[in-house]
N, C-alpha and C. Protein backbone atom coordinates (compact mmCIF):
# COMPACT_ATOMS: atom_id res chain seq x y z
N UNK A 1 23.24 -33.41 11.98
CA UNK A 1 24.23 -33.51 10.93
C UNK A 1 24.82 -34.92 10.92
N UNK A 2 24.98 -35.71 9.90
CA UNK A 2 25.45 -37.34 9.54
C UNK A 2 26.90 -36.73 9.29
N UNK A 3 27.75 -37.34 10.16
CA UNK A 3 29.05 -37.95 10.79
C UNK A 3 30.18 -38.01 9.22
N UNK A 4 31.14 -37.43 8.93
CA UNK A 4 31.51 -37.83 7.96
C UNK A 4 31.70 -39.10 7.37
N UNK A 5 32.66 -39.85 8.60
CA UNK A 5 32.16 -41.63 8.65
C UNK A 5 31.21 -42.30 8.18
N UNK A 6 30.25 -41.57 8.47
CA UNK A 6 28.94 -42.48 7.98
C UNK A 6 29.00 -42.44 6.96
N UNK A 7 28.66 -41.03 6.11
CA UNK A 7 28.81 -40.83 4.42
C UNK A 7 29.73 -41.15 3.68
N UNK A 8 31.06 -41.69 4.40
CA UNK A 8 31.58 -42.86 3.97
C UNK A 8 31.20 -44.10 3.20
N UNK A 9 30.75 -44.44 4.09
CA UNK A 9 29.81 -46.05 4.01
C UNK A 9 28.62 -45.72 3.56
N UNK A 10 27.77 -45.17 3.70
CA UNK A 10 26.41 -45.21 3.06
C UNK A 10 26.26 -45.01 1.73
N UNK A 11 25.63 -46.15 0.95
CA UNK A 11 25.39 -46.05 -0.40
C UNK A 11 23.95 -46.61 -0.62
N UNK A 12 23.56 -46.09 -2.21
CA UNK A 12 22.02 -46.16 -2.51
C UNK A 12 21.98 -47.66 -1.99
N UNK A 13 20.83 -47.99 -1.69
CA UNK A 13 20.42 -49.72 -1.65
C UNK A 13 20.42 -50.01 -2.55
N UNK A 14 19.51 -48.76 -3.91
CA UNK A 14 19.25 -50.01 -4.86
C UNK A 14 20.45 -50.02 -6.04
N UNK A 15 21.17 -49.12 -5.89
CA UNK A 15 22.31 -49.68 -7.08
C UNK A 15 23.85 -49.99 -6.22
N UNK A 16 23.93 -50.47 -5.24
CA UNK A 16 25.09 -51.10 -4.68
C UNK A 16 25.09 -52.45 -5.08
N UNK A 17 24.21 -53.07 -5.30
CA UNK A 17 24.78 -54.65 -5.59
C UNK A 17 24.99 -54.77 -7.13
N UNK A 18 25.18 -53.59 -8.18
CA UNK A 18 25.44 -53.47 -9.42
C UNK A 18 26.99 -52.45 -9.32
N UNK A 19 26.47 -51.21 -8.93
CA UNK A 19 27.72 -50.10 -8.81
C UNK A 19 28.12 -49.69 -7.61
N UNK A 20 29.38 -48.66 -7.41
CA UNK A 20 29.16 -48.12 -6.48
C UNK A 20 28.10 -47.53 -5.25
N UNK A 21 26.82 -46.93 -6.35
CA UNK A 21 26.00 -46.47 -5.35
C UNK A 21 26.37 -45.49 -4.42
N UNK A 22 27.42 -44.63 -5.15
CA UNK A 22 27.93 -43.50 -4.30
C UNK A 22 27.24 -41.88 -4.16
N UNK A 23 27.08 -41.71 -2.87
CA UNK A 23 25.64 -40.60 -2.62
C UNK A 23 26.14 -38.85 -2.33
N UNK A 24 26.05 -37.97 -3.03
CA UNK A 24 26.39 -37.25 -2.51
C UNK A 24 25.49 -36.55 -1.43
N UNK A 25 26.00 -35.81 -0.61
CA UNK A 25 24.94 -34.93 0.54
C UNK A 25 24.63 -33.57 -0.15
N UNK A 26 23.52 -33.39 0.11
CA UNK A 26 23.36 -32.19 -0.64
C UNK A 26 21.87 -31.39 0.52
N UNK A 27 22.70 -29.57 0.32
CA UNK A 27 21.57 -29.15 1.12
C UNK A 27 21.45 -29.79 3.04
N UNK A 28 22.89 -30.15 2.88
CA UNK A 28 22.67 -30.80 4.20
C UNK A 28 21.81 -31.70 5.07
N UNK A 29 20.73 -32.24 4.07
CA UNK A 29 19.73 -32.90 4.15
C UNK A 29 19.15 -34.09 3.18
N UNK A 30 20.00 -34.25 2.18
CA UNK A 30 19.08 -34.98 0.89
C UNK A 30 20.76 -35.84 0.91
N UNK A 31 20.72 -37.00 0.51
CA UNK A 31 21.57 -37.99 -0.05
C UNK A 31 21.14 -38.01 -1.36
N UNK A 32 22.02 -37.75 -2.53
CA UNK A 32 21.27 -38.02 -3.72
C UNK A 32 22.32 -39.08 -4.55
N UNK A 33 21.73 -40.23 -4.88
CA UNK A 33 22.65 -41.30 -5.57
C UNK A 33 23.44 -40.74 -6.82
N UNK A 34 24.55 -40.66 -6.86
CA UNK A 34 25.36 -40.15 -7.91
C UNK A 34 25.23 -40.64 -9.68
N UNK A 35 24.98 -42.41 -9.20
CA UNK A 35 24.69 -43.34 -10.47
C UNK A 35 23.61 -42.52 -11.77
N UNK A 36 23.88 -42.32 -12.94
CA UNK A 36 23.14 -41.70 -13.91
C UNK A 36 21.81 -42.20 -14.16
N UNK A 37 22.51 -43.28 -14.32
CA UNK A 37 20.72 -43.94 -14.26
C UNK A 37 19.50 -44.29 -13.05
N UNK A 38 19.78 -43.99 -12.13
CA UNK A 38 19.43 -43.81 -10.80
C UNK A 38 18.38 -42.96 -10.02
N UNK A 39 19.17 -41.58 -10.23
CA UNK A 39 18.50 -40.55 -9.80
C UNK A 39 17.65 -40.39 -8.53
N UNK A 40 17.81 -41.31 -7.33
CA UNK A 40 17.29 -41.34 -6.27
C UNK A 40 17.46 -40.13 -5.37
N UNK A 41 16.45 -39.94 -4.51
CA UNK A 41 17.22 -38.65 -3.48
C UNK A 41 16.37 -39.37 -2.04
N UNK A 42 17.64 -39.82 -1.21
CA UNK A 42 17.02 -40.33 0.32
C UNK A 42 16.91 -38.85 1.36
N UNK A 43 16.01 -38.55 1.95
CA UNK A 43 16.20 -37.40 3.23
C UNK A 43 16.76 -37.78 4.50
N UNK A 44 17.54 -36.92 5.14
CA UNK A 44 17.87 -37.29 6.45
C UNK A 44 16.94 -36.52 7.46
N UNK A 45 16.16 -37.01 8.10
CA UNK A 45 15.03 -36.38 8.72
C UNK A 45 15.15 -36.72 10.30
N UNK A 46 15.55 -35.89 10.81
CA UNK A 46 15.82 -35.61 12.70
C UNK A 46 17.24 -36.13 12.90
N UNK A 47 18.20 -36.04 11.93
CA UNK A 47 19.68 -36.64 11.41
C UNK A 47 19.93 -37.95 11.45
N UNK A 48 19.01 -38.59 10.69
CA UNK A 48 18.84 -39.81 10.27
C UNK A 48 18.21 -40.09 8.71
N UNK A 49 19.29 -40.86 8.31
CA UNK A 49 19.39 -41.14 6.71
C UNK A 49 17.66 -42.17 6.35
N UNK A 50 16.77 -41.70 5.66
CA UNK A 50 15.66 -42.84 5.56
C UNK A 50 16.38 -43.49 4.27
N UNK A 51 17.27 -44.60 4.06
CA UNK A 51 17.58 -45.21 2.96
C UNK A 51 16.43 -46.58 2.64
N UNK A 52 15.51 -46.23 2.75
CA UNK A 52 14.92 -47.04 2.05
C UNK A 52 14.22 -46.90 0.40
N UNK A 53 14.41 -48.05 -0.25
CA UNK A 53 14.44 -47.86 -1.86
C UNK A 53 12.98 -46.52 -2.15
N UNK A 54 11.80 -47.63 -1.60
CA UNK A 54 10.61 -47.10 -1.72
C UNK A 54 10.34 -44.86 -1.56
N UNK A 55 11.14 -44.30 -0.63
CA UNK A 55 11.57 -43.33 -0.02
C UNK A 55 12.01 -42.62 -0.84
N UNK A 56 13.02 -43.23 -1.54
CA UNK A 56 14.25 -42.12 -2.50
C UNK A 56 13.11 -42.72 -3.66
N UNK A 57 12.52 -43.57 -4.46
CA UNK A 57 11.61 -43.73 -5.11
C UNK A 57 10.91 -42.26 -5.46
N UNK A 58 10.16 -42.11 -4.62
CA UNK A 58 9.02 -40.44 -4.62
C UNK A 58 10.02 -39.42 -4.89
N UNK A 59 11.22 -39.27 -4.66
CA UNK A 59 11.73 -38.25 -5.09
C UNK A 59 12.97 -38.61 -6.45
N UNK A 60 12.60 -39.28 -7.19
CA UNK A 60 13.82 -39.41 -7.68
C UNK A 60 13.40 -38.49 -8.84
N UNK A 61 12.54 -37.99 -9.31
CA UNK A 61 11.72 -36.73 -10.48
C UNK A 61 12.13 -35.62 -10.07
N UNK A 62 12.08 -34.90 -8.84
CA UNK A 62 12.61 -33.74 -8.54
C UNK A 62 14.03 -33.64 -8.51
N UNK A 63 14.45 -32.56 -8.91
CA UNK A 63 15.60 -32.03 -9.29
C UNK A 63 16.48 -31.62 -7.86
N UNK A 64 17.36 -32.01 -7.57
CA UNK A 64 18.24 -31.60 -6.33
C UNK A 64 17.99 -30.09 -5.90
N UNK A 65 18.14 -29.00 -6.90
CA UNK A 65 17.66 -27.86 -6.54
C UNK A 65 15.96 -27.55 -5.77
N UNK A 66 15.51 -28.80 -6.01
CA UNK A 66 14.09 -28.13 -5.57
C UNK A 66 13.67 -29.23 -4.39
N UNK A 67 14.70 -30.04 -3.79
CA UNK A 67 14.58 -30.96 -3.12
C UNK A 67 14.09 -29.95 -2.03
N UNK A 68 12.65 -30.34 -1.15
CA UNK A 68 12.05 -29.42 0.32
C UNK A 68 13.02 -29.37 0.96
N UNK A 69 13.67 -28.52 2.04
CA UNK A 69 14.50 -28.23 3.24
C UNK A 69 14.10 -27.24 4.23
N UNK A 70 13.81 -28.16 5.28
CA UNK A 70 14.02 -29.32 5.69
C UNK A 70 12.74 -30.66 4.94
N UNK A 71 13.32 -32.14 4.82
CA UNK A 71 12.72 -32.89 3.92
C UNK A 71 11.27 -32.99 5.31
N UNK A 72 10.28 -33.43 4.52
CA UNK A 72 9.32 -33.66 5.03
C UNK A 72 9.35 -34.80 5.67
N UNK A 73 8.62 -34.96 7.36
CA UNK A 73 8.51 -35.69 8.17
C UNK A 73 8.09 -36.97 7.84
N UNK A 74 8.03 -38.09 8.34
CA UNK A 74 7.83 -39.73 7.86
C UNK A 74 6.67 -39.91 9.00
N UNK A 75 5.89 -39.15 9.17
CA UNK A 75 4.87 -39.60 10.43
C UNK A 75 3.52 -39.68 10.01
């Protein structure tokens, strides 16, 4: 589980140097960028956030409801 603190501070990479970039947690597992035009979803996989652009990229088409849980492994 990511620390409330953290989800504090953590915002999308790729729309923080324009907007907020503010992420909600969702499913206890998915960060999904709030920004409208955006639509990214990062996984936290072994309770660690993968924020990289490329990452939330592949999922930014699926719909929060159908986001996998637990997100699929990076190996």
């Amino acid at each position: 589980m990511i620390s409330a603190d953290l989800l504090e501070i953590l915002r999308c990479p790729a729309c923080v140097q324009h907007s907020p970039g503010l992420l909600l947690l969702t499913h206890n597992t998915w960060l999904v960028c709030q920004e409208a035009a955006c639509s990214r979803k990062y996984p936290i996989v072994e309770d660690i956030p993968v924020m990289l652009v490329e990452e939330g990229d592949k999922w930014a088409a699926t719909l929060p409801d159908k986001l996998p849980v637990p997100p699929p492994s990076r190996r």
